[in-house]
C-alpha atoms as a PDB file:
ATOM      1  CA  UNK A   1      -2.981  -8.932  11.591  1.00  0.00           C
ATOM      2  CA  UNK A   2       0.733  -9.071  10.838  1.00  0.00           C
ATOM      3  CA  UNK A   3       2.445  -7.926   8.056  1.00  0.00           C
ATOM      4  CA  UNK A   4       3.877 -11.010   5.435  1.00  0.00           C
ATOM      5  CA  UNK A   5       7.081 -10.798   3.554  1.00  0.00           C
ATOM      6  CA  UNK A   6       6.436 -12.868   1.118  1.00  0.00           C
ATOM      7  CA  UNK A   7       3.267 -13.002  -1.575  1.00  0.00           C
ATOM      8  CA  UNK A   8       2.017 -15.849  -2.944  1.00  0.00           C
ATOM      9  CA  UNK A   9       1.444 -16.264  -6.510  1.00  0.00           C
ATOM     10  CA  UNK A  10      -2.061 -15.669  -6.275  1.00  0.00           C
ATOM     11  CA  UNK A  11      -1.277 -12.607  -4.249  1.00  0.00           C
ATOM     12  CA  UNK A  12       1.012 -11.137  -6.950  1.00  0.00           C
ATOM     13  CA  UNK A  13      -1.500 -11.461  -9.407  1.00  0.00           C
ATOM     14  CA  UNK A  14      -3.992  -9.437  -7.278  1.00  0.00           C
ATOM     15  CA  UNK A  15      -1.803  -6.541  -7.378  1.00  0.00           C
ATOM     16  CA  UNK A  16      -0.623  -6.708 -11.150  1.00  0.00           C
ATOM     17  CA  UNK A  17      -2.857  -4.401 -12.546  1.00  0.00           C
ATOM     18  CA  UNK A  18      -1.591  -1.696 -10.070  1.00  0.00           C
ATOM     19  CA  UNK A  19       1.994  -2.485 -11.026  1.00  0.00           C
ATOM     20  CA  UNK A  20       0.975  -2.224 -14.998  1.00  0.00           C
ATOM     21  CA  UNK A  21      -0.031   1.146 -14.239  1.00  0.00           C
ATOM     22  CA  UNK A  22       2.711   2.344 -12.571  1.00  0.00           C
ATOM     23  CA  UNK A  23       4.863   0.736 -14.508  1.00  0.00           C
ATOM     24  CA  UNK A  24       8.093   0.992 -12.660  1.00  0.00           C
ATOM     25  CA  UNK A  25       8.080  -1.976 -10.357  1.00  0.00           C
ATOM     26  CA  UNK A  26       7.711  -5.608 -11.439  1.00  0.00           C
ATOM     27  CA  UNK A  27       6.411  -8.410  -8.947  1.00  0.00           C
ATOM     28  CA  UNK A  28      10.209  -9.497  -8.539  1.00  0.00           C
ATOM     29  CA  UNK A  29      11.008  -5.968  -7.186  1.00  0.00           C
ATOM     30  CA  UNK A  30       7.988  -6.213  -4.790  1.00  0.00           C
ATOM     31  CA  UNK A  31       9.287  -9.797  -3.420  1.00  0.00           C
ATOM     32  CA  UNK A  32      12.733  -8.498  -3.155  1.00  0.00           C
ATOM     33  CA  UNK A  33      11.319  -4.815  -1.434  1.00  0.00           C
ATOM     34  CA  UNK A  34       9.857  -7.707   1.174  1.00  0.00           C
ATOM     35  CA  UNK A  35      12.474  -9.758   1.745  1.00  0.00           C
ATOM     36  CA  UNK A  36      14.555  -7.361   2.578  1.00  0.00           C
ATOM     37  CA  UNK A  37      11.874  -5.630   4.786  1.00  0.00           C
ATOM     38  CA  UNK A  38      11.704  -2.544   2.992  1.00  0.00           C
ATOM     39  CA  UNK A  39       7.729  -3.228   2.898  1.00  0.00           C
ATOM     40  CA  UNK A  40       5.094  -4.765   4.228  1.00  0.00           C
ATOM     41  CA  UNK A  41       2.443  -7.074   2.821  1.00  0.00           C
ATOM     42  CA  UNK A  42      -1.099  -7.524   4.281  1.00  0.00           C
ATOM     43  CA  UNK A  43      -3.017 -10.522   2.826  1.00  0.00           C
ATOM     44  CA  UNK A  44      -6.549 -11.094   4.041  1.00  0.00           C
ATOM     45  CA  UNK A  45      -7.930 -13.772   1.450  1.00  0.00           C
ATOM     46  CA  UNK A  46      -8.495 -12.061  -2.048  1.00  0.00           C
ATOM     47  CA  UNK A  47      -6.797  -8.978  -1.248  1.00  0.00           C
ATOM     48  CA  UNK A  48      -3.554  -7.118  -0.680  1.00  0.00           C
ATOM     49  CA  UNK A  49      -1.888  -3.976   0.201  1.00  0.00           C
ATOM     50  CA  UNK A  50       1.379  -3.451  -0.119  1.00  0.00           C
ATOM     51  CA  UNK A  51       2.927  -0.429   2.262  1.00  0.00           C
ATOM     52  CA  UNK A  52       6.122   1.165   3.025  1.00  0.00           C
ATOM     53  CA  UNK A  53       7.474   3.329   5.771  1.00  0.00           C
ATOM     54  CA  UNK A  54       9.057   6.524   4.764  1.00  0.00           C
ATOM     55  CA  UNK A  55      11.521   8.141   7.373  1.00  0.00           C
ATOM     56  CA  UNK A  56      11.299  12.036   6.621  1.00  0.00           C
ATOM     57  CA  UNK A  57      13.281  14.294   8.827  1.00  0.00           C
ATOM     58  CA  UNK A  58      10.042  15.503  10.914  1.00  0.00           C
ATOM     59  CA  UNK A  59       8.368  12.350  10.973  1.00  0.00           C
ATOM     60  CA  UNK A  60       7.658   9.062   9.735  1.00  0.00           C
ATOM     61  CA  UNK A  61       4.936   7.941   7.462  1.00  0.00           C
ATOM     62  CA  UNK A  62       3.347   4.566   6.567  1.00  0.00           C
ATOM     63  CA  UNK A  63       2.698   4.882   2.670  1.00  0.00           C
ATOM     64  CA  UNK A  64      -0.379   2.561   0.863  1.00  0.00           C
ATOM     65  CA  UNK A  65       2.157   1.880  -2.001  1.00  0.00           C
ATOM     66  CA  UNK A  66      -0.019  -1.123  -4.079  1.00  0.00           C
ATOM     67  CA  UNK A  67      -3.493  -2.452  -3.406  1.00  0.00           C
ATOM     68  CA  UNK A  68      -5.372  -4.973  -5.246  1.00  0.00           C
ATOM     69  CA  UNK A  69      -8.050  -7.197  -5.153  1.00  0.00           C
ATOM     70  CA  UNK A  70     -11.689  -7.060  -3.029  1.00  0.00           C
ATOM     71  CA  UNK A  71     -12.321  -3.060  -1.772  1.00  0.00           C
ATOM     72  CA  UNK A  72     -14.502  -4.147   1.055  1.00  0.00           C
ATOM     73  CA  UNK A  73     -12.093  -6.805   2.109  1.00  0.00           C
ATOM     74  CA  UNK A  74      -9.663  -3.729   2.492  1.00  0.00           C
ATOM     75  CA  UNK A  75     -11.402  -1.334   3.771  1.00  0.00           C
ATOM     76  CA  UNK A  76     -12.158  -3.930   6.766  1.00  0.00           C
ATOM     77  CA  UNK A  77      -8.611  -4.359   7.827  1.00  0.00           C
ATOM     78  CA  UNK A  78      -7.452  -0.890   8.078  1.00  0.00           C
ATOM     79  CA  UNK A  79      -7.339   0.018  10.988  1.00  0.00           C
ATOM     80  CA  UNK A  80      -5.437  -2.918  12.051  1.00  0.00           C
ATOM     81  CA  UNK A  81      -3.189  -1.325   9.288  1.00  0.00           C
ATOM     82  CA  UNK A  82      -3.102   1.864  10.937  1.00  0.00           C
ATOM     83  CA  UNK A  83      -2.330   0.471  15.067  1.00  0.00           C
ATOM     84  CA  UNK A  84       0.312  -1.636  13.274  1.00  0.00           C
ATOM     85  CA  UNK A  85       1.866   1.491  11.517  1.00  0.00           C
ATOM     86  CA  UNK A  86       2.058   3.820  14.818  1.00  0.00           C
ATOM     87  CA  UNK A  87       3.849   0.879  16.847  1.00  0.00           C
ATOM     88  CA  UNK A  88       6.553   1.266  14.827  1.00  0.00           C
ATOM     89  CA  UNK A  89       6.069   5.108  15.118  1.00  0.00           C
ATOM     90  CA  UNK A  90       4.407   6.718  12.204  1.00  0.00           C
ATOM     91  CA  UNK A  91       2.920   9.824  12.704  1.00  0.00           C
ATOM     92  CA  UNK A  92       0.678   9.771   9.509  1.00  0.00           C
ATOM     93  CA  UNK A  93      -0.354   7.866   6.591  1.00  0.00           C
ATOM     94  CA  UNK A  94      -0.542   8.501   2.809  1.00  0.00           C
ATOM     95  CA  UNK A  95      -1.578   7.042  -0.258  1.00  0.00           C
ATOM     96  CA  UNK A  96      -1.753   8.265  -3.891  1.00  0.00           C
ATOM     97  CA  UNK A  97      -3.990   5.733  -6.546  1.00  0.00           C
ATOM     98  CA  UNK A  98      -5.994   6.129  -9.378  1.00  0.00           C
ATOM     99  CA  UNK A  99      -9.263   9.048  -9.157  1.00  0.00           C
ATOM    100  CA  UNK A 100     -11.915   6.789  -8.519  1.00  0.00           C
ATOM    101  CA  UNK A 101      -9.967   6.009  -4.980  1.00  0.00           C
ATOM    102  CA  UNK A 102     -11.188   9.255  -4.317  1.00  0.00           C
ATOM    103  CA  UNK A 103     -14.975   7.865  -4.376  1.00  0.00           C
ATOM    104  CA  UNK A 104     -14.303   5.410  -2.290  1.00  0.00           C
ATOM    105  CA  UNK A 105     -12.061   6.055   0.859  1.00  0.00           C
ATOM    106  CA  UNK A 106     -13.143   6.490   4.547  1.00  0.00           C
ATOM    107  CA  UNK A 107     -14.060   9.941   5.406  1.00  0.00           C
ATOM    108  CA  UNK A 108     -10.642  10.264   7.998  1.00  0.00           C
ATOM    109  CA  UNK A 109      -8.510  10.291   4.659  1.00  0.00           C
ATOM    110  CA  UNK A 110      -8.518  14.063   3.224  1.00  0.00           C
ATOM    111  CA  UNK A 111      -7.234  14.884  -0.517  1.00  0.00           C
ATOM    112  CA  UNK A 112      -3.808  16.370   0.290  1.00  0.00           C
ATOM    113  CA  UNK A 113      -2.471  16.711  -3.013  1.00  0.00           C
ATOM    114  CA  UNK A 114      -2.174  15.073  -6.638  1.00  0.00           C
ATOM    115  CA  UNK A 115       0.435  13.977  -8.266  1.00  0.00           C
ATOM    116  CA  UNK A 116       1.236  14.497 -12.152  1.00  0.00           C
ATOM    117  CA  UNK A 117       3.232  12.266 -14.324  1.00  0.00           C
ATOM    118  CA  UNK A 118       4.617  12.649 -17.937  1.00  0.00           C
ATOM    119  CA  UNK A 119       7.002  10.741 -19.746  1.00  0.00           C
ATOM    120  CA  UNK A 120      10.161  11.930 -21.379  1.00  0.00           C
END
C-alpha cells in the first residue's frame, strides 16, 4: 500500500465529519496539504486516513491526523501504515481522536496523553 496525494470526492466525504469536528481544516486544505506532500493519504475502498510526518529535534513521528469511514477496513491496513512510516524514518507514531478511539485501538497503542481545547 502506497500513500495517494490526491482524494477523490467520495474520499473527502469519508473524512468530513472528522474535519467538522476539528474545525480548522477544510477538504481544500487537505488536497492542498497533499499536493504539496505535506501528507499522506491511504485509501483502501470505504476508508481513509490521512497522516503527517512531524520532524521534532529527537526524532520523527508519523501522526494519524484524519480518519474516516469503515474501522475494520482500517484497522486491517495498519501495519502496512506503520513499515511505510519507518522507511522514511519515524521512530514512533501518534494519534489524538475522539474518546471512543480509546475503545477501539490495538493493544500496541498506549494512552500517552489528552489534549484539551477551548475557544476564545
Amino acid at each position: 500500500m502506497k500513500p495517494k496525494q490526491f482524494l477523490t470526492e467520495e474520499e473527502c466525504r469519508l473524512i468530513q465529519p472528522a474535519l467538522n469536528r476539528e474545525g480548522c481544516f477544510s477538504v481544500d486544505d487537505i488536497q492542498e496539504r497533499l499536493h504539496w506532500k505535506q501528507a499522506q493519504a491511504w485509501t483502501s475502498g470505504d476508508s481513509v486516513a490521512v497522516t503527517e510526518v512531524f520532524n521534532h529535534p529527537l526524532q520523527r513521528v508519523l501522526n494519524l491526523w484524519l480518519i474516516g469511514g469503515d474501522l475494520g477496513t482500517i484497522l486491517n491496513h495498519e501495519n502496512d501504515v506503520m513499515e511505510w512510516a519507518k522507511k522514511v524514518g519515524c521512530q514512533s507514531a501518534q494519534m489524538s481522536g475522539r474518546f471512543g478511539w480509546g475503545k477501539v485501538v490495538p493493544e500496541n497503542w498506549e494512552k500517552h496523553a489528552i489534549i484539551m481545547k477551548r475557544s476564545l
